[in-house]
N, C-alpha and C. Protein backbone atom coordinates (compact mmCIF):
# COMPACT_ATOMS: atom_id res chain seq x y z
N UNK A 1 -5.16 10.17 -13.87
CA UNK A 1 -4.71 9.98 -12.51
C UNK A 1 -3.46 10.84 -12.31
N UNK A 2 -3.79 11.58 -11.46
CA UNK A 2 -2.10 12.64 -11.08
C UNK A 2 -1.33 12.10 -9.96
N UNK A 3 -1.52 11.26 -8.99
CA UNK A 3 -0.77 10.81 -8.05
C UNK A 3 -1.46 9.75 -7.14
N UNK A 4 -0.03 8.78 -7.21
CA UNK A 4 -0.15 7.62 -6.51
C UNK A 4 0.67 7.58 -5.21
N UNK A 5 0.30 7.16 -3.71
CA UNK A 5 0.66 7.13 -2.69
C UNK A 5 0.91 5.75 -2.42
N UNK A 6 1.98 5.67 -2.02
CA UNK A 6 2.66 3.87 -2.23
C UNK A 6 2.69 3.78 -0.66
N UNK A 7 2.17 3.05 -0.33
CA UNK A 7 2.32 2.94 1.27
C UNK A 7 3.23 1.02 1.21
N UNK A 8 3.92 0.45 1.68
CA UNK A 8 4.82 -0.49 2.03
C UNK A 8 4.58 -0.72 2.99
N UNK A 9 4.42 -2.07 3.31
CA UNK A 9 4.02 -2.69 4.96
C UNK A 9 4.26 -3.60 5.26
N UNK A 10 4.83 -4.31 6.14
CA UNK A 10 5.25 -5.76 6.94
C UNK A 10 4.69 -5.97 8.48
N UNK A 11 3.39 -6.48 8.26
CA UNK A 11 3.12 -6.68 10.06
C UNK A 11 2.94 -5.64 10.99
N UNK A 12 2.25 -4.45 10.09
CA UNK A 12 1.96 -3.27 10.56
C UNK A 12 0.17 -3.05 11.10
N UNK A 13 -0.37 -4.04 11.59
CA UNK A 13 -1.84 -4.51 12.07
C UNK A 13 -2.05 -3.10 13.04
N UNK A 14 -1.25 -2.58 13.68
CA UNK A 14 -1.56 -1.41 15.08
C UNK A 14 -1.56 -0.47 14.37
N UNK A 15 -1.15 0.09 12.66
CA UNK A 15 -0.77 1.14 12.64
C UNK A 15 -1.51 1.58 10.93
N UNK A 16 -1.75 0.47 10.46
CA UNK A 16 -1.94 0.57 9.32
C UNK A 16 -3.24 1.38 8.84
N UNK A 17 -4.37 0.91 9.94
CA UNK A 17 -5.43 2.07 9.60
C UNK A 17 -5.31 3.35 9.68
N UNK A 18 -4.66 3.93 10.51
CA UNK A 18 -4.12 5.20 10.96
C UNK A 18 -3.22 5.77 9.41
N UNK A 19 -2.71 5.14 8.83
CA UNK A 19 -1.64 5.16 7.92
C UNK A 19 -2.56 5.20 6.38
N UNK A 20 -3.28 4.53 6.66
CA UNK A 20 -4.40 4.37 5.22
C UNK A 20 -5.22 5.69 5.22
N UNK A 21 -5.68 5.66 6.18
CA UNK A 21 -6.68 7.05 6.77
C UNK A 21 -6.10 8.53 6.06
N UNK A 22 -4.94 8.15 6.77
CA UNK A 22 -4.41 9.86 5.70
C UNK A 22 -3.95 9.87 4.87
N UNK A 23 -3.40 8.98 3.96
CA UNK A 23 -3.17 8.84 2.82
C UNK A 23 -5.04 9.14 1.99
N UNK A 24 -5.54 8.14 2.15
CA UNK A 24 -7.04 8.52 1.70
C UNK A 24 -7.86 10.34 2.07
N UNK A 25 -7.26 10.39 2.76
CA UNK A 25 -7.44 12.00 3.08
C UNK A 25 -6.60 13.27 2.23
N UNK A 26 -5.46 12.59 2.28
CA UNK A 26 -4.50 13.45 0.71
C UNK A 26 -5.35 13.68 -0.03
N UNK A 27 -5.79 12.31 -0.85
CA UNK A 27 -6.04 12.43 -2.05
C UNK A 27 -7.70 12.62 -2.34
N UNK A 28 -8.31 13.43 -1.25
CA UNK A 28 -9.54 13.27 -0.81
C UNK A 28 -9.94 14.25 -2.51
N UNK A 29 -9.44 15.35 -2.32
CA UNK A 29 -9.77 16.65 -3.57
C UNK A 29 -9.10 16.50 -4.41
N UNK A 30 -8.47 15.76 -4.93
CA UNK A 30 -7.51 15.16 -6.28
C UNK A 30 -7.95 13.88 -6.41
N UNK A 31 -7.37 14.06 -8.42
CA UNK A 31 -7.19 12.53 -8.99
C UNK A 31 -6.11 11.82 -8.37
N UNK A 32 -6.44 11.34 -7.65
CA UNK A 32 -5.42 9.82 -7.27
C UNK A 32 -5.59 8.27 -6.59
N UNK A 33 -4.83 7.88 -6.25
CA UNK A 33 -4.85 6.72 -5.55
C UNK A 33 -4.23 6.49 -4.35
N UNK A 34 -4.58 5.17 -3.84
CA UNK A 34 -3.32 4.14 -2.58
C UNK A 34 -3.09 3.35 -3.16
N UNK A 35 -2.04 2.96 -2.54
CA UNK A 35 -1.37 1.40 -3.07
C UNK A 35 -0.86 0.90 -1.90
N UNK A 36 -1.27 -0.30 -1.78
CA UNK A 36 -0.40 -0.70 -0.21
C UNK A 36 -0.06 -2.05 -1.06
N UNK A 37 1.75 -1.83 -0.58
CA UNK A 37 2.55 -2.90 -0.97
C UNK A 37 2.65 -3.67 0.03
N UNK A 38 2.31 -4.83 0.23
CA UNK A 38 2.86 -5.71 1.19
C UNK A 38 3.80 -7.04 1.02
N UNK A 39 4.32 -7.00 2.22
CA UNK A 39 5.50 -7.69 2.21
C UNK A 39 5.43 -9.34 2.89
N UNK A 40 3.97 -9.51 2.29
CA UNK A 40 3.67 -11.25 2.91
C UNK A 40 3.40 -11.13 4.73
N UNK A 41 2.74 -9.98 4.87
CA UNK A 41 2.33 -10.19 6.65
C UNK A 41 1.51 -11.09 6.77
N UNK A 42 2.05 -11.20 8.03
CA UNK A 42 1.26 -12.48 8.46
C UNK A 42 0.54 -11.93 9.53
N UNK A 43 0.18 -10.53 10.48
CA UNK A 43 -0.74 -9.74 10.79
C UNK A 43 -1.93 -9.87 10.38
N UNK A 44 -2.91 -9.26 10.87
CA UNK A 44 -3.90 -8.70 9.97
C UNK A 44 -3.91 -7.26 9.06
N UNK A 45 -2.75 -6.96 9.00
CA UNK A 45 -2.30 -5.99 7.82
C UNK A 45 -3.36 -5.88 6.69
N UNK A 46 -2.90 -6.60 6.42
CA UNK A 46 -4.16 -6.70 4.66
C UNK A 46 -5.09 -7.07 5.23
N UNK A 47 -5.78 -7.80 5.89
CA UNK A 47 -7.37 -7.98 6.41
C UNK A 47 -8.07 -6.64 6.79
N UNK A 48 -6.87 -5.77 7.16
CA UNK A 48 -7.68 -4.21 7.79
C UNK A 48 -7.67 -3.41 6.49
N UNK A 49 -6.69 -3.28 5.84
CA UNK A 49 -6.68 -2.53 4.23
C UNK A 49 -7.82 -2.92 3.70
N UNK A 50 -7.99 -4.09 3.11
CA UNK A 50 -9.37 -4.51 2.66
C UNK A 50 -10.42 -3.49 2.64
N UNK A 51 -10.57 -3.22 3.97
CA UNK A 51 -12.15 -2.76 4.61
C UNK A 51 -11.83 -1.01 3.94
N UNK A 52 -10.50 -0.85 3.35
CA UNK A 52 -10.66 0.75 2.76
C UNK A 52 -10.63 0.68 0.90
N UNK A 53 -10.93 1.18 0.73
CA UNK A 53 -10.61 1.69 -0.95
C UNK A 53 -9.22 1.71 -1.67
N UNK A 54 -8.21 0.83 -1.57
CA UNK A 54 -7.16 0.79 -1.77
C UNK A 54 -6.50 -0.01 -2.56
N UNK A 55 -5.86 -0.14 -3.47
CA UNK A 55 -5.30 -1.31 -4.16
C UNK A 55 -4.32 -1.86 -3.05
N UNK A 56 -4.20 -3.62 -3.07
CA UNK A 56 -3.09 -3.98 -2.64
C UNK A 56 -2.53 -5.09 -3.60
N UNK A 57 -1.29 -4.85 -3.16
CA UNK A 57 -0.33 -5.59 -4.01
C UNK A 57 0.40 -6.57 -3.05
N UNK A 58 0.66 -7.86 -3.33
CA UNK A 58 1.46 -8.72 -2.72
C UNK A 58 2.61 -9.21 -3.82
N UNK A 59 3.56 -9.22 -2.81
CA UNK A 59 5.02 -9.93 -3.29
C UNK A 59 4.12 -11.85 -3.29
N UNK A 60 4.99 -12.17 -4.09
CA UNK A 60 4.73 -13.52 -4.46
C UNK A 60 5.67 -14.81 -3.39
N UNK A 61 6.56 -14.23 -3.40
CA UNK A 61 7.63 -15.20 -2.66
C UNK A 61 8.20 -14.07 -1.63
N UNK A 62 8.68 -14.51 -0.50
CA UNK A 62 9.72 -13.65 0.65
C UNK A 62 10.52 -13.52 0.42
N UNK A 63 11.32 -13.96 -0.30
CA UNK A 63 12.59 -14.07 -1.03
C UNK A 63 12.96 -12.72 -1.57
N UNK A 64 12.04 -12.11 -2.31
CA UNK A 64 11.70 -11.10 -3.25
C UNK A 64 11.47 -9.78 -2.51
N UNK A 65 10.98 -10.29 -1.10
CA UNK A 65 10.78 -9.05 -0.28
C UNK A 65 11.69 -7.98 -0.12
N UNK A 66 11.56 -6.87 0.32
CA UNK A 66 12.86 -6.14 0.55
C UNK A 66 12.05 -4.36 0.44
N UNK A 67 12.63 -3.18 1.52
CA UNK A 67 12.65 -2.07 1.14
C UNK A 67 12.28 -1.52 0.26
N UNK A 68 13.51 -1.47 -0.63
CA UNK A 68 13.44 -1.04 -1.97
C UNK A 68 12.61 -1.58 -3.18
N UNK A 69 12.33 -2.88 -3.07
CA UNK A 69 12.02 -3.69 -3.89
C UNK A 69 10.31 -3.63 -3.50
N UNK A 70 9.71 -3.18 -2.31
CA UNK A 70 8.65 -2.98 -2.06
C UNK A 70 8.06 -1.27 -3.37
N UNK A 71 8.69 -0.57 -3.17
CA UNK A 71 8.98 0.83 -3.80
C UNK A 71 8.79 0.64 -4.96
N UNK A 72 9.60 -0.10 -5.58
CA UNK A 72 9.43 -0.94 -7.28
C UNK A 72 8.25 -1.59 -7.45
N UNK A 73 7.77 -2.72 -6.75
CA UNK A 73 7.01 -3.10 -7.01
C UNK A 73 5.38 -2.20 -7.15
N UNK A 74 5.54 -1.25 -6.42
CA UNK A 74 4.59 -0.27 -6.29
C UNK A 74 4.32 0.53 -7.43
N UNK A 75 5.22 1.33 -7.58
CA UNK A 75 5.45 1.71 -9.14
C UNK A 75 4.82 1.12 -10.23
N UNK A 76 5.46 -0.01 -10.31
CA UNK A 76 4.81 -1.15 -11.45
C UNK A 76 3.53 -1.10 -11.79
N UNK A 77 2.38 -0.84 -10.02
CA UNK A 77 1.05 -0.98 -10.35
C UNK A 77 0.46 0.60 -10.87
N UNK A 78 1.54 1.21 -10.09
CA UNK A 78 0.73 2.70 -9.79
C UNK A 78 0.76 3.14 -11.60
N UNK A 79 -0.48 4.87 -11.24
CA UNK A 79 -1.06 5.03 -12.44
C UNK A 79 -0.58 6.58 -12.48
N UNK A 80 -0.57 6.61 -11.41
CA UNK A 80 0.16 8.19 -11.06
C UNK A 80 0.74 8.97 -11.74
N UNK A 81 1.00 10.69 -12.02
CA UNK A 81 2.15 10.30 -12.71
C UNK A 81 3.39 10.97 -12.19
């Protein structure tokens, strides 16, 4: 795997397919991936990711949520390098 695209999201339901779409289009002619980090939406955020080829990752508690800490957590899964 040569590269991972970390996409981070909170309640992004209007925008997120649009956002998945070209990320999946990057990596259309290369080894890589998506990763969509989410941040506990309560949207249909992750209900629309689903329907693409993407890993998602959820934070466990809100507490934990955060920017940066979305970024990290992404990392963690990704295979990228």
């Amino acid at each position: 795997m040569k590269i991972s695209i970390l996409i981070k999201a909170l309640n992004e339901e209007t925008l997120i397919a649009n956002c998945i779409e070209a990320a999946l289009a990057e990596i259309q002619q290369i080894d890589g991936e998506v990763i969509l980090v989410d941040s506990l939406s309560t949207d249909k955020t992750v209900e629309i990711a689903r329907s693409y080829p993407v890993r998602i990752i959820q934070f466990s508690h809100k507490s934990d949520c955060g920017c940066s800490s979305a970024v990290q957590l992404g990392y963690q899964y990704a295979r990228g390098e």
